[in-house]
Protein backbone atom coordinates (compact mmCIF):
# COMPACT_ATOMS: atom_id res chain seq x y z
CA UNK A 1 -117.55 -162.94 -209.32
CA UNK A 2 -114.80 -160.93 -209.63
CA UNK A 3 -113.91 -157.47 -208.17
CA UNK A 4 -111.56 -155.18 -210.37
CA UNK A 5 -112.33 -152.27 -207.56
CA UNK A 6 -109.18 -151.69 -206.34
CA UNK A 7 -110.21 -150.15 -203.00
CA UNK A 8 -111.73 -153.88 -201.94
CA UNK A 9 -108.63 -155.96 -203.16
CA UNK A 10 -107.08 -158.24 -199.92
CA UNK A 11 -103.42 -157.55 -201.09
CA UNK A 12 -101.82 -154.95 -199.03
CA UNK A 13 -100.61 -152.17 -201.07
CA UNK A 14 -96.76 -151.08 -200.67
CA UNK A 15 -96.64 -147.55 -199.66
CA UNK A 16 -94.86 -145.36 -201.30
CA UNK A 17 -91.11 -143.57 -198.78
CA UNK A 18 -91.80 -140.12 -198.28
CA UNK A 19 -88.44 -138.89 -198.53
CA UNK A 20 -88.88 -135.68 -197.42
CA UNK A 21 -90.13 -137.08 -194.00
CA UNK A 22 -86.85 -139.22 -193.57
CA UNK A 23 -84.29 -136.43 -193.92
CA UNK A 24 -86.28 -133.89 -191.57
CA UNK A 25 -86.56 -137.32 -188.81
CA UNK A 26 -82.85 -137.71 -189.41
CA UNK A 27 -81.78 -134.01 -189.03
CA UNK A 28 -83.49 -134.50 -185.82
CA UNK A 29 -81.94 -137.68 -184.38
CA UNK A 30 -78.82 -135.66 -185.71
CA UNK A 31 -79.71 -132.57 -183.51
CA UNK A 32 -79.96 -134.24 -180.75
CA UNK A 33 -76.87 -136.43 -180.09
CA UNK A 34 -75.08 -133.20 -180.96
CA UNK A 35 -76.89 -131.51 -177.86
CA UNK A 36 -76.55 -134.57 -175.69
CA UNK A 37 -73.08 -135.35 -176.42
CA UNK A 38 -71.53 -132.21 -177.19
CA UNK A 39 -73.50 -129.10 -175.68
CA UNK A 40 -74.99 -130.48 -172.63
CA UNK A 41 -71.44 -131.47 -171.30
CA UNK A 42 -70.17 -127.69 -171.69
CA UNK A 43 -72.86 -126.28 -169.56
CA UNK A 44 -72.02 -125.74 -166.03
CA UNK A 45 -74.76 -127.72 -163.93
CA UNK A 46 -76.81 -125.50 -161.53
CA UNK A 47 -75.85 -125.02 -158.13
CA UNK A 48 -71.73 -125.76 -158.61
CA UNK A 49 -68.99 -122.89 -159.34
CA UNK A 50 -67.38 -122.73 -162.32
CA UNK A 51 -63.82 -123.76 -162.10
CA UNK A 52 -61.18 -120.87 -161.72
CA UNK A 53 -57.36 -121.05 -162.82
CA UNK A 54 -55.45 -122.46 -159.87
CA UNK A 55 -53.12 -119.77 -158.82
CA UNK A 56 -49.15 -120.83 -157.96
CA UNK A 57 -48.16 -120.86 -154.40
CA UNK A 58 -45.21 -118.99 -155.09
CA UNK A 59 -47.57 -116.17 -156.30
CA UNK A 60 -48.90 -116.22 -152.64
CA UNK A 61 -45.55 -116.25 -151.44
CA UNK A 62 -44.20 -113.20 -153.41
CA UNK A 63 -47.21 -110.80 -152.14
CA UNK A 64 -46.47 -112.05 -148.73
CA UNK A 65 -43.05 -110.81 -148.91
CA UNK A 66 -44.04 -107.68 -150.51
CA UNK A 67 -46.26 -106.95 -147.39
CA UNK A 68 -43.88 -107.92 -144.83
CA UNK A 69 -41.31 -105.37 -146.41
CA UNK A 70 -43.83 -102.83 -145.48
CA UNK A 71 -44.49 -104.03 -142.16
CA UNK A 72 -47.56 -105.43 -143.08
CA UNK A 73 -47.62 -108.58 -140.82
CA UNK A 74 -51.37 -109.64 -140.87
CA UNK A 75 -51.82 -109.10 -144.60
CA UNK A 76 -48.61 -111.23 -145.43
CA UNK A 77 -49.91 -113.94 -143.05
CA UNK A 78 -53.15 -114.10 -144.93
CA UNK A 79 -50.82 -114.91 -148.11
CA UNK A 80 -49.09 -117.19 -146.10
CA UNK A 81 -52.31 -119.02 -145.37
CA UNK A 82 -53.20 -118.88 -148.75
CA UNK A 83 -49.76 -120.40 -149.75
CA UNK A 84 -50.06 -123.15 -147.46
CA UNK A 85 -53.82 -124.25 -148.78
CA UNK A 86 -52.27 -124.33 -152.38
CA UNK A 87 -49.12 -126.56 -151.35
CA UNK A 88 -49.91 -128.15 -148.22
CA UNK A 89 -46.72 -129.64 -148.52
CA UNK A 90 -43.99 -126.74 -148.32
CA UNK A 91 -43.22 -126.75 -144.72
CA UNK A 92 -41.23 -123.57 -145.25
CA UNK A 93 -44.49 -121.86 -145.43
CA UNK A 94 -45.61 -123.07 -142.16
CA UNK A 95 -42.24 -122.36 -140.62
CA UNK A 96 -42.54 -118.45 -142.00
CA UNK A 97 -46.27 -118.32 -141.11
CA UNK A 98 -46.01 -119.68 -137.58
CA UNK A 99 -43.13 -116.71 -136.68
CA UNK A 100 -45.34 -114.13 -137.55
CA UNK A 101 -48.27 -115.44 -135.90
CA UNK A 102 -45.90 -115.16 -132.62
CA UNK A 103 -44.80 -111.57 -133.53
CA UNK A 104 -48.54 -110.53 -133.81
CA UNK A 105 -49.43 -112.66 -130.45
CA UNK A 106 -51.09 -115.38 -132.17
CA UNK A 107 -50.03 -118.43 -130.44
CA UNK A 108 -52.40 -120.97 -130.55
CA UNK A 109 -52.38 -120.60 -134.25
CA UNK A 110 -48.52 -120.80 -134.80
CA UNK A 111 -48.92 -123.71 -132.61
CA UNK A 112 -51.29 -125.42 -135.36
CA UNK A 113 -48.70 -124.26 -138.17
CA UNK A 114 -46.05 -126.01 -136.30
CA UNK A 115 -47.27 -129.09 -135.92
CA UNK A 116 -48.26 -129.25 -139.31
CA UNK A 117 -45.07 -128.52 -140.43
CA UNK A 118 -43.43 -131.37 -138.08
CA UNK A 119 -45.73 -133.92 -139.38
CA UNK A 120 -44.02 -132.99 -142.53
CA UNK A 121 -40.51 -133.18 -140.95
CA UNK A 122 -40.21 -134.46 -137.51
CA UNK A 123 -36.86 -133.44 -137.43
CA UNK A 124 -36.91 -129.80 -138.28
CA UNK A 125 -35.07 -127.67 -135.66
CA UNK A 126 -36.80 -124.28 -136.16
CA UNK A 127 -40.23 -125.82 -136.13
CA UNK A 128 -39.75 -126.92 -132.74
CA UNK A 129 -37.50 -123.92 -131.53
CA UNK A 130 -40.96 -121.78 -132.77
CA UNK A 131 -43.06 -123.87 -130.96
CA UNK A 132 -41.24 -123.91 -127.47
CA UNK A 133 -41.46 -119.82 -128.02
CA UNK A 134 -44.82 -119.79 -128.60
CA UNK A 135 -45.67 -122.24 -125.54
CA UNK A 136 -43.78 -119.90 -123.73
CA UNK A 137 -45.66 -116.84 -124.62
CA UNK A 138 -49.08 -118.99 -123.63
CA UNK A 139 -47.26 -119.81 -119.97
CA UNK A 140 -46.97 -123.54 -121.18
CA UNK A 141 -43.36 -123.85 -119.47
CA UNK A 142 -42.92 -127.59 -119.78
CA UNK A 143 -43.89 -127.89 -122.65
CA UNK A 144 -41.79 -124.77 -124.19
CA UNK A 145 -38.53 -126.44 -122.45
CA UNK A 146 -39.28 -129.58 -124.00
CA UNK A 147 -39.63 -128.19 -127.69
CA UNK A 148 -36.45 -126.10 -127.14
CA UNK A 149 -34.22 -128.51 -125.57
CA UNK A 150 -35.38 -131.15 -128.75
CA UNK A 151 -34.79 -128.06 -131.19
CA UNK A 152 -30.98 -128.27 -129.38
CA UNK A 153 -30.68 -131.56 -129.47
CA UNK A 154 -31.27 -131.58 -133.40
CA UNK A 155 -28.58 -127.91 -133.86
CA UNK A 156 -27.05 -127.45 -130.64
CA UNK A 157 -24.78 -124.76 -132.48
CA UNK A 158 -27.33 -122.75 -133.61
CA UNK A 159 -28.40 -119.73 -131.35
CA UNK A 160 -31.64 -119.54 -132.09
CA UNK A 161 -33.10 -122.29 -129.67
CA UNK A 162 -31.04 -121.09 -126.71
CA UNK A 163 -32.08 -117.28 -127.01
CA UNK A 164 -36.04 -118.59 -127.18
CA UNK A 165 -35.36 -120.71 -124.15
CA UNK A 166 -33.68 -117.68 -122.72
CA UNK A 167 -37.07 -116.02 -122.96
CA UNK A 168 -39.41 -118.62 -121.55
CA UNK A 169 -37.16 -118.71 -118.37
CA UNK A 170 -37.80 -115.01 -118.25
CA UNK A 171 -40.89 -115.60 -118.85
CA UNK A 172 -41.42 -118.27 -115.83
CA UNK A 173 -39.78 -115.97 -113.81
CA UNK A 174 -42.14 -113.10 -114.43
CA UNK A 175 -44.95 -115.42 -113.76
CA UNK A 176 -43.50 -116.85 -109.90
CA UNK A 177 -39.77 -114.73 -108.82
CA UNK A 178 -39.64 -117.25 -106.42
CA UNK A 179 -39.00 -120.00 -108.51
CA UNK A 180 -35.04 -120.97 -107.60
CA UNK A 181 -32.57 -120.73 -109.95
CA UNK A 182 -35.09 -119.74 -113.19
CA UNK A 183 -33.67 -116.40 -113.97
CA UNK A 184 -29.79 -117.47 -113.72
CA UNK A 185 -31.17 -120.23 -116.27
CA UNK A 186 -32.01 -117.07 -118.53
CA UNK A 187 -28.95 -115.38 -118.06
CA UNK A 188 -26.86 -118.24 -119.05
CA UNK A 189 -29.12 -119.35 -122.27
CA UNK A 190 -29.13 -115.79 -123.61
CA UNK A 191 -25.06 -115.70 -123.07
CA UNK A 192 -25.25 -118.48 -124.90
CA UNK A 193 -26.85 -117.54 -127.69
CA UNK A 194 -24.48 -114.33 -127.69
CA UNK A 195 -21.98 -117.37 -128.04
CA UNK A 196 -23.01 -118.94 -130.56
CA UNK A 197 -24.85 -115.98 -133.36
CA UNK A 198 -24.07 -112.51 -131.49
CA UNK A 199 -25.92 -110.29 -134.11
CA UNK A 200 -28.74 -111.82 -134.85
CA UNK A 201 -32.51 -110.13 -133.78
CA UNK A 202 -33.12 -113.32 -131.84
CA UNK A 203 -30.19 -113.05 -129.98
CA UNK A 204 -30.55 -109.04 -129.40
CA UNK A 205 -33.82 -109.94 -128.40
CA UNK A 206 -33.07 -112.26 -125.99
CA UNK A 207 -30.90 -110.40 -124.07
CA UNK A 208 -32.85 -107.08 -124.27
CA UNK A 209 -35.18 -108.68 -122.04
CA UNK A 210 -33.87 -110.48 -119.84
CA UNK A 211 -30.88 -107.37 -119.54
CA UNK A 212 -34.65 -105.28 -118.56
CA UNK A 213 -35.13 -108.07 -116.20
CA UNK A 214 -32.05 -107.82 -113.85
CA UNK A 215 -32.76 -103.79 -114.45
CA UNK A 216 -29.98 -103.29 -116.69
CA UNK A 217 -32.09 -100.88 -118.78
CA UNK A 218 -29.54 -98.56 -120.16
CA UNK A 219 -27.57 -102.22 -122.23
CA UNK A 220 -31.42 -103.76 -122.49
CA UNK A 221 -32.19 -100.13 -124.81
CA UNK A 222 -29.40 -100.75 -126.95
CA UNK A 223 -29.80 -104.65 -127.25
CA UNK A 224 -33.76 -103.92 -128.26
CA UNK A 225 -32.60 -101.01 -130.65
CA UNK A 226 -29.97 -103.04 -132.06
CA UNK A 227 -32.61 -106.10 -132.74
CA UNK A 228 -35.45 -103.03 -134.79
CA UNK A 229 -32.50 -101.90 -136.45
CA UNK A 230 -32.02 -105.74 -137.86
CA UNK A 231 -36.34 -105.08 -138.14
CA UNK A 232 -38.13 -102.94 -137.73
CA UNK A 233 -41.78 -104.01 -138.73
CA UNK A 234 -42.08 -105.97 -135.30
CA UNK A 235 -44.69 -104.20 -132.83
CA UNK A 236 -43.78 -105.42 -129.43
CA UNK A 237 -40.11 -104.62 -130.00
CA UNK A 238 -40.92 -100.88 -130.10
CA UNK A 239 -43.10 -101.28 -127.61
CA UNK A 240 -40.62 -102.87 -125.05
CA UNK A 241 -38.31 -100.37 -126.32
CA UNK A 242 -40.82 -97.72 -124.99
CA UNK A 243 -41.13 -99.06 -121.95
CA UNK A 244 -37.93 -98.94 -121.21
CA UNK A 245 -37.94 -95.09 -122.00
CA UNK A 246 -41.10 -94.52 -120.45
CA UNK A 247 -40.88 -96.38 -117.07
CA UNK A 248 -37.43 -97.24 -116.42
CA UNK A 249 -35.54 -93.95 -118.02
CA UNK A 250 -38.27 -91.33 -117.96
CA UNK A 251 -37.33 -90.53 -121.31
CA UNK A 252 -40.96 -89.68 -122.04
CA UNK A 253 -39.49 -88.22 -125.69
CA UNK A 254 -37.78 -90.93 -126.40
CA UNK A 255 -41.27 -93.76 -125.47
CA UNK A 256 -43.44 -92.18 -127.75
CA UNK A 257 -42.18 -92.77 -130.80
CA UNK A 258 -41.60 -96.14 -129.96
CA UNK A 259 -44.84 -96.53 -128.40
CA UNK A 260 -46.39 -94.69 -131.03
CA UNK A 261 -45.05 -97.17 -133.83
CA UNK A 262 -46.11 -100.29 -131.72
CA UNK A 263 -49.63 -99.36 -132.11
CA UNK A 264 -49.45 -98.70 -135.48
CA UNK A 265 -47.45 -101.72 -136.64
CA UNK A 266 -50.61 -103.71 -134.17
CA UNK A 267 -53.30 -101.73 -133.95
CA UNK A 268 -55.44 -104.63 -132.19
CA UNK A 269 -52.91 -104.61 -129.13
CA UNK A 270 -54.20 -102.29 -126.28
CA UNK A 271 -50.96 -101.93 -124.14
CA UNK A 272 -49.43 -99.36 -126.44
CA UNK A 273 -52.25 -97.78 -125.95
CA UNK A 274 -52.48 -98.25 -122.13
CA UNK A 275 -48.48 -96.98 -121.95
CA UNK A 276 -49.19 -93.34 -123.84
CA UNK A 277 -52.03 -92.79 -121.43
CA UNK A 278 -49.73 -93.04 -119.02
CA UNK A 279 -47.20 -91.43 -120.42
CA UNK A 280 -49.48 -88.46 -121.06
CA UNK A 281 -50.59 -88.34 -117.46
CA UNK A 282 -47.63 -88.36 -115.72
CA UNK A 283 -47.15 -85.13 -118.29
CA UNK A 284 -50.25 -83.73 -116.71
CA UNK A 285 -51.96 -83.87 -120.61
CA UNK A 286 -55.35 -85.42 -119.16
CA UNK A 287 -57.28 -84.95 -122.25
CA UNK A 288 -54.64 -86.70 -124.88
CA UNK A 289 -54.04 -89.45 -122.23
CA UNK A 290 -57.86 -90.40 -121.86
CA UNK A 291 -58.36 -90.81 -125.45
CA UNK A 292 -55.13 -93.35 -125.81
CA UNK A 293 -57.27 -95.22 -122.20
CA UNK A 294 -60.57 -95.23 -124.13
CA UNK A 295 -58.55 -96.68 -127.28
CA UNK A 296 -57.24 -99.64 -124.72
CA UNK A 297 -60.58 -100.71 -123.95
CA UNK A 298 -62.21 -101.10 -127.34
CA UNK A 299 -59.22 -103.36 -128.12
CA UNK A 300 -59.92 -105.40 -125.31
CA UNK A 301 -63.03 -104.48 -123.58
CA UNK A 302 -62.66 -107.71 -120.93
CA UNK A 303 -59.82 -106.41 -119.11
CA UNK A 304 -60.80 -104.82 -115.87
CA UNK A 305 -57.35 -102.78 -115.16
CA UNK A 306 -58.25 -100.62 -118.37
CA UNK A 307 -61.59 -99.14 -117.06
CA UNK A 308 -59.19 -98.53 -113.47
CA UNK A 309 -56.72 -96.86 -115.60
CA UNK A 310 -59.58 -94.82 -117.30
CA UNK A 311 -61.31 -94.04 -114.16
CA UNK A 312 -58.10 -92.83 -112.71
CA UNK A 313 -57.65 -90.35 -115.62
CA UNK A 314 -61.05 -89.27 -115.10
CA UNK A 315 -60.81 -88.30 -111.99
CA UNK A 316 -57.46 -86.66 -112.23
CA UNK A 317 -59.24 -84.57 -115.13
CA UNK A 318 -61.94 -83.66 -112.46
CA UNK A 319 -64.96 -85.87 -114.06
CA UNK A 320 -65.99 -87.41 -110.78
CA UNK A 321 -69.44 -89.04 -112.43
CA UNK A 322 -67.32 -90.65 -115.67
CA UNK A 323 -64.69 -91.63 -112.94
CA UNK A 324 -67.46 -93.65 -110.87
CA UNK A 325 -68.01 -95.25 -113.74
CA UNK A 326 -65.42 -96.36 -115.12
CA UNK A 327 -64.23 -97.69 -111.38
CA UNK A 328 -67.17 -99.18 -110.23
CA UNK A 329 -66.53 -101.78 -112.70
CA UNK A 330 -63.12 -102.34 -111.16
CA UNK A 331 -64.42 -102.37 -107.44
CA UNK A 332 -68.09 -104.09 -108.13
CA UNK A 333 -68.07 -105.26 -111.69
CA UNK A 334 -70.48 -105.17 -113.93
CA UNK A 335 -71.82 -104.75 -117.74
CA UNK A 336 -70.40 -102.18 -119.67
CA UNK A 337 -71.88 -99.21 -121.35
CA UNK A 338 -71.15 -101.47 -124.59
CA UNK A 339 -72.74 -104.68 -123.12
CA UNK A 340 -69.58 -106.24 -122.01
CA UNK A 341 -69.60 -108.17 -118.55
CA UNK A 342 -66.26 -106.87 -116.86
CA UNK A 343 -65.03 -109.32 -113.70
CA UNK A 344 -64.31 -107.25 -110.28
CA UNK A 345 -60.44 -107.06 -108.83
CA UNK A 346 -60.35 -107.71 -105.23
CA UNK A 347 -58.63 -105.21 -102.84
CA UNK A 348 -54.89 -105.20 -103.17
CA UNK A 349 -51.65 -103.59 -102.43
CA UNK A 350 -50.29 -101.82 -105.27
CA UNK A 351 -52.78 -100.27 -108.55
CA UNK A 352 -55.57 -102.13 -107.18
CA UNK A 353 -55.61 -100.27 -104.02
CA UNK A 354 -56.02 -97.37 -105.59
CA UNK A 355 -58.44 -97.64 -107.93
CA UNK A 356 -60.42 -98.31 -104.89
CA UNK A 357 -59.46 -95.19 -103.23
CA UNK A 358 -59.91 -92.64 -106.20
CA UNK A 359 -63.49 -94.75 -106.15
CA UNK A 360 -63.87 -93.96 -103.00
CA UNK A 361 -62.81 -90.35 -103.33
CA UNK A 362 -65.17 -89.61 -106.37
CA UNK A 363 -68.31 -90.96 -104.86
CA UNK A 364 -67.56 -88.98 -102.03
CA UNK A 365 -67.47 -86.29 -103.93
CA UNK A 366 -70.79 -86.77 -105.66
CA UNK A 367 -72.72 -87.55 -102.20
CA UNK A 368 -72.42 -91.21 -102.47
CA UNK A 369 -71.23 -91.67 -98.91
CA UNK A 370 -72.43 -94.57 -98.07
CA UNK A 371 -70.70 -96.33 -100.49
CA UNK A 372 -67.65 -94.15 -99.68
CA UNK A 373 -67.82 -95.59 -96.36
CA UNK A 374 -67.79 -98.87 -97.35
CA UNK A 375 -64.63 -98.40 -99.55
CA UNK A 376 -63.09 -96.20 -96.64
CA UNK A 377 -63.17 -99.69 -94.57
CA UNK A 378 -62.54 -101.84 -96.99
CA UNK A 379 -59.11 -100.04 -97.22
CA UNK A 380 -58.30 -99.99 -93.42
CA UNK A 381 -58.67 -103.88 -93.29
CA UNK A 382 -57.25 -104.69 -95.87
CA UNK A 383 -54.19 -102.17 -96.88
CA UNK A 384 -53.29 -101.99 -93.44
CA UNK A 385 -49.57 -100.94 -94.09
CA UNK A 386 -50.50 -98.99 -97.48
CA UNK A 387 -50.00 -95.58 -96.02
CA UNK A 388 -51.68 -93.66 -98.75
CA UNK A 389 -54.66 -95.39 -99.29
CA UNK A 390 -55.48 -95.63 -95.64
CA UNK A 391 -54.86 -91.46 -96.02
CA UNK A 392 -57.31 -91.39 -99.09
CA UNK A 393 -59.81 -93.91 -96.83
CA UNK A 394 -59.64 -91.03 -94.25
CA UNK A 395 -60.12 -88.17 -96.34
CA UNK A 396 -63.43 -90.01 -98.03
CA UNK A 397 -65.00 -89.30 -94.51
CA UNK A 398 -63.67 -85.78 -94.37
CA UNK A 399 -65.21 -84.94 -97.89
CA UNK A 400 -68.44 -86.82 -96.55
CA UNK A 401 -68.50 -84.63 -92.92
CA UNK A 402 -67.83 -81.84 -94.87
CA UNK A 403 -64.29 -80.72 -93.45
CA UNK A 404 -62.26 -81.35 -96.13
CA UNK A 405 -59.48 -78.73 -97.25
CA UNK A 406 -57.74 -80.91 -100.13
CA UNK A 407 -58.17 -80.88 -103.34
CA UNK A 408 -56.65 -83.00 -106.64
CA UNK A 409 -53.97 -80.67 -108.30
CA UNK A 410 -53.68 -80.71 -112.22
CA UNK A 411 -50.23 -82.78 -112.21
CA UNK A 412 -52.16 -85.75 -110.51
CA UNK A 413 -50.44 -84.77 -106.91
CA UNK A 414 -52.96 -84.26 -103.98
CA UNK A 415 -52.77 -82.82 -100.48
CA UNK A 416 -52.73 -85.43 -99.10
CA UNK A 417 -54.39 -87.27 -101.79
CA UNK A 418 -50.92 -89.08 -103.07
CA UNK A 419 -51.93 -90.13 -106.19
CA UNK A 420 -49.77 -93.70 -106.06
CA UNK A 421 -46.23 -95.12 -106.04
CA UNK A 422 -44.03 -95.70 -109.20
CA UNK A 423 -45.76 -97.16 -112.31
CA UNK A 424 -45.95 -101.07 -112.60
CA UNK A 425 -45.88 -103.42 -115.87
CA UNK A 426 -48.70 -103.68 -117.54
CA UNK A 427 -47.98 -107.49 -118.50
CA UNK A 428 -45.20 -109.82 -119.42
CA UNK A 429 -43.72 -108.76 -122.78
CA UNK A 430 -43.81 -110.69 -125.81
């Protein structure tokens, strides 16, 4: 039998293309190597920055210099910094970096700088002159002598090394006067470098100091003058300067300026701060001279002599509660009224002694006598041949039996409440 039905015939039947399908499947094969290959690559995967131009290090540079000729030393190190991370390889920049880090009393991190810069060049004279001035400043003697005498070995004509070295000796020597020999060592390096490069600020520098040392402080003015006049964007120039005016010339005009544009050139340093309180108190301006103390202990809240300088002015000013507070830190120690532990000085001759005595004297006055007492004896053990503050120890137990006739006059004088012997240092200077 045979079947003409086409739906039961055994031969498969040829489809017929849709051609319509086949474009619309190939449009989308099409589509989407063009998004794998082409759009997928331009978008920036989640998670990771887009990239961003690299800026020239000489851009970095050029607003460094721009903020150094307005006395901007932090900001231009910043740029410096930034220099360096673009061209880790310009040992210039470390060189440059690393002497303002030492201007702004950064040592440790000049130090870094300058041993980058030496793996660079092993042999570069200024990198190792900069690092025996830092070690210096950090009381690292041997090692400052042995950068500076290898920074002479590599230039020994250039006056730069021998003023630094100048420096550290004058350094040692404020650290241990004993020491035999150390400041003639100073003398002769700082003639030197008057020898070999007379006008330069290193060399002016040099022998400022070391002219303040041997008390020469009328030639050590005009050597630290002549060295701001080369620049004048560096703090603790003015602020030796000022010293000199203020403790060695009593030219109290004359320190505030300088003084004055320490703190401003580096506003994080408190001993500008410490010197105008001073200043003002010896000028019997209480008021002025407590708000330059208070401004010495939020830049460094650690250091125990501020709160005795503080406590001092308070009680000159008559504050007897703000003065026991202040110098209880100094005699006892303690925390702080901004949570900072402060370290206790033990009884000396000198400042010490009489913070303890203008402690004793203001708790005395606010009925604390039994802690009067105690500082009262403290003193006559201890300060046997300090005249005043075995005076002050006595007239703690006259205030506390009720017979004393003395009282604290304006100017800071007493009767017979001395109020101390000629100012001291405040530290070695930079």
């Amino acid at each position: 039998m045979y079947l003409n039905n086409n739906r039961f015939s055994m031969r498969k039947r040829r489809r017929r293309t849709n051609w319509m399908r086949v474009i619309v499947l190939g449009l989308l094969i099409l589509g989407g190597w063009y998004v794998n290959q082409v759009v997928i690559p331009d978008i920036d995967p989640i998670g990771i920055p887009s990239p961003t131009p690299t800026r020239a290090p000489e851009s970095y540079v050029s607003e460094a210099e721009q903020y150094l000729n307005s006395g901007k030393l932090v900001q231009a190190v910043e740029q410096y910094q930034l220099a360096i991370k673009s061209d880790p390889s310009n040992v210039s920049n470390y060189i440059t970096t690393a002497r303002l880090q030492i201007y702004l009393g950064y040592y440790e991190d000049a130090i870094e700088n300058l041993g980058n810069a030496l793996l660079l060049n092993d042999s570069n004279m200024m990198a190792y002159a900069l690092r025996g001035w830092a070690y210096g400043f950090m009381g690292s003697f041997v090692d400052a002598e042995t950068s500076l005498n290898r920074a002479i070995e590599l230039d020994p004509n250039s006056g730069v090394p021998y003023a630094y070295l100048a420096e550290v000796y004058g350094l040692k020597y404020e650290s241990n006067s004993s020491i035999i020999g150390v400041i003639d060592l100073a003398i002769e390096n700082s003639r030197k470098a008057v020898d070999f490069a007379p006008n330069t600020l290193e060399t002016h520098r040099a022998r400022g100091y070391i002219l303040e040392l041997t008390q020469s402080y009328p030639e050590a003015a005009l050597e630290y003058a002549a060295a701001i006049e080369i620049n004048p964007y560096i703090a603790d120039l003015h602020l030796a300067l000022g010293r000199i005016y203020y403790n060695a010339l009593g030219e109290y005009q004359l320190a505030v300026p300088q003084l004055t544009e320490a703190d401003l050139l580096n506003p994080a340093d408190p001993r500008p701060d410490v010197y105008l309180s001073r200043l003002y108190q010896q000028q019997g301006e209480y008021a002025t001279a407590i708000q330059y103390a208070q401004q010495a202990i939020r830049d460094d809240p650690t250091d125990t002599y501020y709160y005795g300088n503080l406590g001092t002015l308070y009680y000159l000013n008559f504050d007897n509660e703000q003065a026991v507070e202040n110098l209880r830190l100094v005699v006892r120690g303690g925390t702080s009224e901004d949570g900072v532990v402060v370290e206790p000085l033990p009884l000396d001759y000198g400042r010490i002694a009489q913070y303890f005595y203008f402690y004793g004297l203001a708790v005395a006055r606010i009925g604390d006598c039994t802690e009067a007492l105690q500082i009262a004896q403290a003193l006559q053990r201890t300060v046997t041949e300090d005249a005043i503050s075995l005076a002050n120890a006595d007239e703690m137990l006259n205030i506390c039996l009720g017979i004393s006739d003395s009282e604290t006059l304006p100017d800071g004088e007493t009767t017979p409440e001395a109020t101390t012997e000629a100012e001291a240092d405040i530290t070695a200077t930079p």
